[in-house]
N, C-alpha and C. Protein backbone atom coordinates (compact mmCIF):
# COMPACT_ATOMS: atom_id res chain seq x y z
N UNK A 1 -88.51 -16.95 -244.10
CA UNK A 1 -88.22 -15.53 -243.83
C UNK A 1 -89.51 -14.72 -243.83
N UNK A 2 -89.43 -13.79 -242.98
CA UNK A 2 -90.42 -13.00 -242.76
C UNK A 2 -90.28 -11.39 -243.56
N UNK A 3 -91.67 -11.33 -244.27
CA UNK A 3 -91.26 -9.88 -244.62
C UNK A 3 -91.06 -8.57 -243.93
N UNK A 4 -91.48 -8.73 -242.68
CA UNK A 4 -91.94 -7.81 -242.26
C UNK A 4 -90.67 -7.72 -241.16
N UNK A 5 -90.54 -8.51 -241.21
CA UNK A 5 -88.70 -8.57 -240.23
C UNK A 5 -88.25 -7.83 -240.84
N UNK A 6 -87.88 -7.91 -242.01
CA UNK A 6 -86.61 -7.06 -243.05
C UNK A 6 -87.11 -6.03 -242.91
N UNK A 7 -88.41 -5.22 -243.23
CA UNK A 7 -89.25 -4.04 -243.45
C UNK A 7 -89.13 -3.64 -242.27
N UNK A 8 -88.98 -3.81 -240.78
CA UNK A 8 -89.18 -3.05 -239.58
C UNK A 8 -87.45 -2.96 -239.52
N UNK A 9 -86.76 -4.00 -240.24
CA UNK A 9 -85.45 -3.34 -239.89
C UNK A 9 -84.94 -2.24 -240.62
N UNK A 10 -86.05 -2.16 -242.08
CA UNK A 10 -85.01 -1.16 -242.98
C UNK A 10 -85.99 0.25 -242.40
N UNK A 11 -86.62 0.24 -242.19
CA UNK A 11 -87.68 1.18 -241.01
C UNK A 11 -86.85 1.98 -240.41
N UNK A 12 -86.34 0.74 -239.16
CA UNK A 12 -85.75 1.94 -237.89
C UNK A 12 -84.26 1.92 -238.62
N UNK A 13 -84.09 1.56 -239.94
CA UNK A 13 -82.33 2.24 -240.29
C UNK A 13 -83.07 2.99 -240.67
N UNK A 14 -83.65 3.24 -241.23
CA UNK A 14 -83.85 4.65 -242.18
C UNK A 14 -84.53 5.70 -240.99
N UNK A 15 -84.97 5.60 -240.45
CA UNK A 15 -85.27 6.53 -239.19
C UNK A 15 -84.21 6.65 -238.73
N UNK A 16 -83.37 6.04 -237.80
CA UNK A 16 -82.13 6.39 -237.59
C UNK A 16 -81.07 6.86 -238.29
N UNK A 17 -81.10 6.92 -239.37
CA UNK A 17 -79.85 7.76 -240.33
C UNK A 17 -80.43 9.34 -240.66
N UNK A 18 -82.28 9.37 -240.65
CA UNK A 18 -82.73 10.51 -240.99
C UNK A 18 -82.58 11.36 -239.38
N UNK A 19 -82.72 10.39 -238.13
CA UNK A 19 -82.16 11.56 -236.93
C UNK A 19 -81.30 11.52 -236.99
N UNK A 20 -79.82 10.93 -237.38
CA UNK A 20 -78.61 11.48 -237.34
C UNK A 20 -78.04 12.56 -237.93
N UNK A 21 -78.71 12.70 -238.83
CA UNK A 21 -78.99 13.57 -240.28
C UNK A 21 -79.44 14.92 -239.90
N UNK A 22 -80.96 15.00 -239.28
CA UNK A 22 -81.26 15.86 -238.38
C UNK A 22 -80.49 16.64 -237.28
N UNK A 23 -79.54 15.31 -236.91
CA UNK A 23 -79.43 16.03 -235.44
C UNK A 23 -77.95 17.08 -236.00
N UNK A 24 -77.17 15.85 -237.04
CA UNK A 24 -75.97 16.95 -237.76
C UNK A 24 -75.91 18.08 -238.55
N UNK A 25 -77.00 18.32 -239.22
CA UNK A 25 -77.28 19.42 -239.77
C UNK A 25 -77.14 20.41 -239.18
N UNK A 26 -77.60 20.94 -238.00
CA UNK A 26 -77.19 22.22 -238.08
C UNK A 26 -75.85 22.32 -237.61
N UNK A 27 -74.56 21.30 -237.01
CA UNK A 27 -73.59 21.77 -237.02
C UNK A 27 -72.89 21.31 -237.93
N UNK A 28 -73.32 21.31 -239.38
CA UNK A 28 -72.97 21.96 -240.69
C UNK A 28 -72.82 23.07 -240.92
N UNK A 29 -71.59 23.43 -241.65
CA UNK A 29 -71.66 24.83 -242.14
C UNK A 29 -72.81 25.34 -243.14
């Protein structure tokens, strides 16, 4: 196993949950 496999995958999740995050916020109340 590669470390850096796991690390680029927990990468673009965590980038991707922080633009989803982004993008839902403002149609939050």
């Amino acid at each position: 196993m590669r470390v850096s496999v796991s690390v680029s995958t927990v990468a673009s999740f965590l980038v991707r949950s922080m633009t989803l995050g982004l993008a839902l916020m403002p149609t939050s109340p």
